[in-house]
Protein backbone atom coordinates (compact mmCIF):
# COMPACT_ATOMS: atom_id res chain seq x y z
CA UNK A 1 -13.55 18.36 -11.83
CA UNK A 2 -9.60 18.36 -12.05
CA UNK A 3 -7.42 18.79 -15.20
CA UNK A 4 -6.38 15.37 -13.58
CA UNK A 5 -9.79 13.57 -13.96
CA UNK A 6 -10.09 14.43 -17.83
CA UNK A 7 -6.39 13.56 -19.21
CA UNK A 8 -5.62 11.27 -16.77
CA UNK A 9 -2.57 10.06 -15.35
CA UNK A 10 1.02 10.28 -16.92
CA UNK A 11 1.66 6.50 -17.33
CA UNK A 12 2.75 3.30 -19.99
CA UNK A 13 -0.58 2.43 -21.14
CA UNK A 14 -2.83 0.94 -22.18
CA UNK A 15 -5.44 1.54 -19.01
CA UNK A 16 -5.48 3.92 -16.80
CA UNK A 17 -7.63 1.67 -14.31
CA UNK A 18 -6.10 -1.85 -15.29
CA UNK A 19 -1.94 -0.77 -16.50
CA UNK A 20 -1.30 2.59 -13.99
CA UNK A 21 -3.71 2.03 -11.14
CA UNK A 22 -2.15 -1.87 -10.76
CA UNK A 23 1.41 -0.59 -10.92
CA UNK A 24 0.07 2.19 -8.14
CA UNK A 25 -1.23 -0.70 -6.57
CA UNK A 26 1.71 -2.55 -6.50
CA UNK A 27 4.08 0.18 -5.90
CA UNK A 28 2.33 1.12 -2.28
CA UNK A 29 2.12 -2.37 -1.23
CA UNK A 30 6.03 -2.75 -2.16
CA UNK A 31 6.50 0.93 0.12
CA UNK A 32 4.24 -0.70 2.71
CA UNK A 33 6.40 -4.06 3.33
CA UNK A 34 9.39 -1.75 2.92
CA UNK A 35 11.41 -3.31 0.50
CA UNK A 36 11.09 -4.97 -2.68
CA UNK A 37 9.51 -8.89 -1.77
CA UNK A 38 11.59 -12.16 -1.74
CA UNK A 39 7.90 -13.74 -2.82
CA UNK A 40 4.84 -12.23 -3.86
CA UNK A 41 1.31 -13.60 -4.56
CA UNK A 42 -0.92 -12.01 -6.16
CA UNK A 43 -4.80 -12.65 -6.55
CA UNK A 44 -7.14 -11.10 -9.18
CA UNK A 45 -10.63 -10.31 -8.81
CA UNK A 46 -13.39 -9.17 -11.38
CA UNK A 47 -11.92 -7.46 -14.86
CA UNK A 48 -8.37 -7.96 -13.25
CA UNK A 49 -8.72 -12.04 -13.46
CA UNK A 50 -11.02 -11.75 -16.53
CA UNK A 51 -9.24 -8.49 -18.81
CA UNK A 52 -6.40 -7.87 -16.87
CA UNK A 53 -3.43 -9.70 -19.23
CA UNK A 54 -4.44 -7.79 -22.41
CA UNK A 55 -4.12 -4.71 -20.57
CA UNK A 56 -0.80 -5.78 -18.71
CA UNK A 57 -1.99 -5.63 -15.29
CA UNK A 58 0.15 -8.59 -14.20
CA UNK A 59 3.08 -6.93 -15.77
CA UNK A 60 1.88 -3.64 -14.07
CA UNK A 61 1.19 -5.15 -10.64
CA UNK A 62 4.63 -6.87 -10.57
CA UNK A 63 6.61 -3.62 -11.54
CA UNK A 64 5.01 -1.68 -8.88
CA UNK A 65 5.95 -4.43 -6.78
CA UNK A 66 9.69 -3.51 -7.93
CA UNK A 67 9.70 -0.25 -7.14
CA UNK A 68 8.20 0.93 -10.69
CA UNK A 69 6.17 4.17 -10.50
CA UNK A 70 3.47 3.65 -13.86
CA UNK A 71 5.00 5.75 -16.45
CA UNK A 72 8.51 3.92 -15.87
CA UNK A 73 9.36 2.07 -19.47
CA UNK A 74 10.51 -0.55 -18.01
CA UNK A 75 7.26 -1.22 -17.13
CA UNK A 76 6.35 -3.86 -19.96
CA UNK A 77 9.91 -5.76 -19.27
CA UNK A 78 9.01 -6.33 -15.27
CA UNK A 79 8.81 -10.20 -15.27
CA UNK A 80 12.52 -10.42 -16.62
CA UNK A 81 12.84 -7.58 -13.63
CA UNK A 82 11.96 -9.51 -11.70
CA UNK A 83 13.80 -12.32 -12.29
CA UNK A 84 16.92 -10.74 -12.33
CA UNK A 85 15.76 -9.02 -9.13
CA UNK A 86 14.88 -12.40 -7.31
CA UNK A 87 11.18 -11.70 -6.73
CA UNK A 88 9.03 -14.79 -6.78
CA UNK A 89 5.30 -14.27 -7.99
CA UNK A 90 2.14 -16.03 -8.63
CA UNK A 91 -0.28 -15.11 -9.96
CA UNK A 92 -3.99 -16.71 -9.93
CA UNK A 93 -7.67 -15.12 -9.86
CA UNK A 94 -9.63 -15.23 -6.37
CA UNK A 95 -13.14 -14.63 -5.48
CA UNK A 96 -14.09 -12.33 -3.45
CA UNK A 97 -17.74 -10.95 -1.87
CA UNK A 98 -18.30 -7.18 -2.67
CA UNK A 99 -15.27 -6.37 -4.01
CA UNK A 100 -14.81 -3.35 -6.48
CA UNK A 101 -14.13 -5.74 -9.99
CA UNK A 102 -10.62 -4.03 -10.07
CA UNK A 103 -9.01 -5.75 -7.12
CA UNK A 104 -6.13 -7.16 -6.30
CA UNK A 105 -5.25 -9.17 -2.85
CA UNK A 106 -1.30 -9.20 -2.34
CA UNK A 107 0.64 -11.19 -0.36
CA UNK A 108 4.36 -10.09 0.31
CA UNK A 109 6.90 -11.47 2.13
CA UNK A 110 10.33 -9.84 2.76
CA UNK A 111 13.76 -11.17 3.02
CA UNK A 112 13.88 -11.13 6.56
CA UNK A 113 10.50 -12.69 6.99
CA UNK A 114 8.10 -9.84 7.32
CA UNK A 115 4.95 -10.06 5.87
CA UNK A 116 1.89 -8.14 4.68
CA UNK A 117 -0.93 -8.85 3.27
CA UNK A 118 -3.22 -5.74 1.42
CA UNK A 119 -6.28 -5.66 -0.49
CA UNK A 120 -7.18 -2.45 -3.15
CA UNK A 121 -8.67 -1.56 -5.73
CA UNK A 122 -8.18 0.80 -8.75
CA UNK A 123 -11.39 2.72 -9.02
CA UNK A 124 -10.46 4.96 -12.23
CA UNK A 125 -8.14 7.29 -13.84
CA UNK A 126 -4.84 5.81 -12.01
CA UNK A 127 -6.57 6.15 -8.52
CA UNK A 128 -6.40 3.47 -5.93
CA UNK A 129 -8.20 2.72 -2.55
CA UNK A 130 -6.55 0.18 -0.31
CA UNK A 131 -9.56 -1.75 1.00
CA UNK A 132 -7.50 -4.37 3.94
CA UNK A 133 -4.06 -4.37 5.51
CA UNK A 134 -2.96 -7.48 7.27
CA UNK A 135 -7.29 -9.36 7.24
CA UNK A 136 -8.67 -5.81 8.91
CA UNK A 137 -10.39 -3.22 6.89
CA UNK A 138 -8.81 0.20 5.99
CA UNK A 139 -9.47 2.66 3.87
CA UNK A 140 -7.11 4.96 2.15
CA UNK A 141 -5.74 6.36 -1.13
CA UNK A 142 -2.35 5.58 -1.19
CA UNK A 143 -1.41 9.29 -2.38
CA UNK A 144 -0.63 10.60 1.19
CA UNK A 145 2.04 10.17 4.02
CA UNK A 146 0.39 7.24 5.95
CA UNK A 147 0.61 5.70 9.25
CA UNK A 148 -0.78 2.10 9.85
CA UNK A 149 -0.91 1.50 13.29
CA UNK A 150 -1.87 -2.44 14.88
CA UNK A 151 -2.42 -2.02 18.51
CA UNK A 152 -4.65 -3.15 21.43
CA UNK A 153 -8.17 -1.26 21.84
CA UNK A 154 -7.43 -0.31 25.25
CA UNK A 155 -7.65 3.41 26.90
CA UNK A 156 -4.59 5.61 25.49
CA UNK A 157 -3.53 4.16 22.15
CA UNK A 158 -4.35 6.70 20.34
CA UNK A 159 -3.67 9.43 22.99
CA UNK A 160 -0.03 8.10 22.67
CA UNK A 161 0.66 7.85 18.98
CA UNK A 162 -1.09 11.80 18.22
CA UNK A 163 1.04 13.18 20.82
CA UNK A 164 3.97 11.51 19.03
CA UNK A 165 3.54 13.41 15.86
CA UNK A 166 2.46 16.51 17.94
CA UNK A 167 5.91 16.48 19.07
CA UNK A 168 7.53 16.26 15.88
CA UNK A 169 5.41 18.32 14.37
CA UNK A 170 3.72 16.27 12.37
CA UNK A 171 -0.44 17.26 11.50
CA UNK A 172 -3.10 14.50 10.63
CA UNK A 173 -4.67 15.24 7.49
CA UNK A 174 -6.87 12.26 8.04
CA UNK A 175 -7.70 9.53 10.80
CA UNK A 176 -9.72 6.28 10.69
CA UNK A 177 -10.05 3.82 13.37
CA UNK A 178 -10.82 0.08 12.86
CA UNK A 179 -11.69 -2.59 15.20
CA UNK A 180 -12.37 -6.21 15.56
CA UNK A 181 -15.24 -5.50 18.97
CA UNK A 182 -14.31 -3.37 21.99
CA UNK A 183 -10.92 -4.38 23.70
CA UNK A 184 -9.91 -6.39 21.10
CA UNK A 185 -7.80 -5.83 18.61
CA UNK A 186 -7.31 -2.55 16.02
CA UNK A 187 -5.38 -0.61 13.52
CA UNK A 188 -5.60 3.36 13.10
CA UNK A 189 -4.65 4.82 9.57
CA UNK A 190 -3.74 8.12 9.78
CA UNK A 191 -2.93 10.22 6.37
CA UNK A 192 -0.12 12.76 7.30
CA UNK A 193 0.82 16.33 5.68
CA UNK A 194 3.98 15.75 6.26
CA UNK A 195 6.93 12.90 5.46
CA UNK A 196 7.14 10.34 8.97
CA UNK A 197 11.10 9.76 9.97
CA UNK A 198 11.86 6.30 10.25
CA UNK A 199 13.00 7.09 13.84
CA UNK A 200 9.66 8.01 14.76
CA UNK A 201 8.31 4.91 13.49
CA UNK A 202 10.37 3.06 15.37
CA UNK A 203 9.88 4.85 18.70
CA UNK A 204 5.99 4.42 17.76
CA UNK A 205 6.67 0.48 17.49
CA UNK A 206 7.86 0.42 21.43
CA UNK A 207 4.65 2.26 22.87
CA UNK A 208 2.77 0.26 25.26
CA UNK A 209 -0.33 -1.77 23.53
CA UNK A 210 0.87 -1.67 19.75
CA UNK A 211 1.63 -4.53 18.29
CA UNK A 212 3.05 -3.23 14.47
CA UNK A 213 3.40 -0.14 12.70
CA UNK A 214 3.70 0.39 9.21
CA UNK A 215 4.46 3.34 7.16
CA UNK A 216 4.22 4.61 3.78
CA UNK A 217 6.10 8.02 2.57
CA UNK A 218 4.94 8.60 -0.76
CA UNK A 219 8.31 10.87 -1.51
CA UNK A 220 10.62 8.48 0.41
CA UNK A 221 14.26 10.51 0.65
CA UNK A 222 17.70 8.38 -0.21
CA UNK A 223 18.59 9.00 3.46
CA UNK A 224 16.93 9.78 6.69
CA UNK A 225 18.17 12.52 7.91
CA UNK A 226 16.44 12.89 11.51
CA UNK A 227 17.17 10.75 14.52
């Protein structure tokens, strides 16, 4: 057991699984769409529809949607954020079929169009596990440099994208591969060691049979320095 797992996480209270692992959940969807959402609508499941206002959970879901890490102070003010910001939200519970009861379903969509759509949980002491990116299943933490990768299930995908961050580099901690039936449609999530240049994501975007990346840098720097 961690120091981590008996004080729990430095955050604005008052739950650690309903205030800082909704912000966390929030925050990664917000570093997932790449930008802070035009509109955002947000479902609750379980103890997030049922407890979740007494412990600020909508408050902490839309400040990670802002860019809010959970111990920010602001944290308790992020509706008037938000407002001032010009981030649309709803917010409404949603039933779901064996679903941890801390869930949240999100539903972003950027300024320029671009949407995503993820599905987590917080399962304890600030910790999160994103359960669905874009209607396919994933599975990940949210505490790593990650890679989600939407391409065709055909021969060399994969092949393609590893040698990428060979190149560069770049070692897979982790590496999950989910698809719909063979030659369909899938997504790869692959958890990275190291931060994944924006230039990199972009050449990965071009690569024959993939259809959309998307990348989270849990430490993103003010400017990209690689090209």
């Amino acid at each position: 057991m961690r120091l981590f797992d008996v004080l729990g996480p430095v955050m604005i209270g008052p739950s650690s699984s309903h205030t800082a692992g909704a912000a966390r959940i929030g925050y990664t969807a917000q570093k997932l769409l790449g930008e802070i959402p035009a509109q955002a609508d947000i479902g609750l499941y379980g103890s997030f529809a049922t407890t979740g206002k007494g412990h600020g959970t909508d408050k902490a879901l839309v400040a990670g949607l802002l860019g809010l890490r959970p111990d920010d102070p602001r944290l308790p003010d992020s509706f008037a954020l938000a407002a001032e910001q010009g981030m649309a939200f709803r917010i409404h519970p949603v039933e779901l079929r064996s679903a941890h009861p801390n869930t949240a379903v999100l539903t972003l969509t950027g300024r320029e169009g671009r949407v995503l759509s993820m599905k987590a949980a917080s399962v304890g002491g600030g910790r999160i596990r994103v359960t669905e990116i874009d209607g396919v299943p994933a599975d990940f933490g949210g505490d790593s440099n990650t890679l989600i990768i939407h391409n065709e299930d055909t021969p060399g995908c994969i092949a393609e994208v590893t040698t990428c961050l060979a190149v560069r580099r770049i070692n897979v901690a982790s590496m999950q591969v989910f698809r719909a039936g063979t030659g369909g449609y899938a997504v790869m999530v692959l958890e990275c060691d190291s931060h994944i240049p924006h230039p990199l994501e972009r050449k990965l975007a071009t690569l024959p049979g993939i259809l959309k990346v998307t990348c989270l840098n849990i430490d993103e720097p003010e400017e990209d320095a690689e090209e």
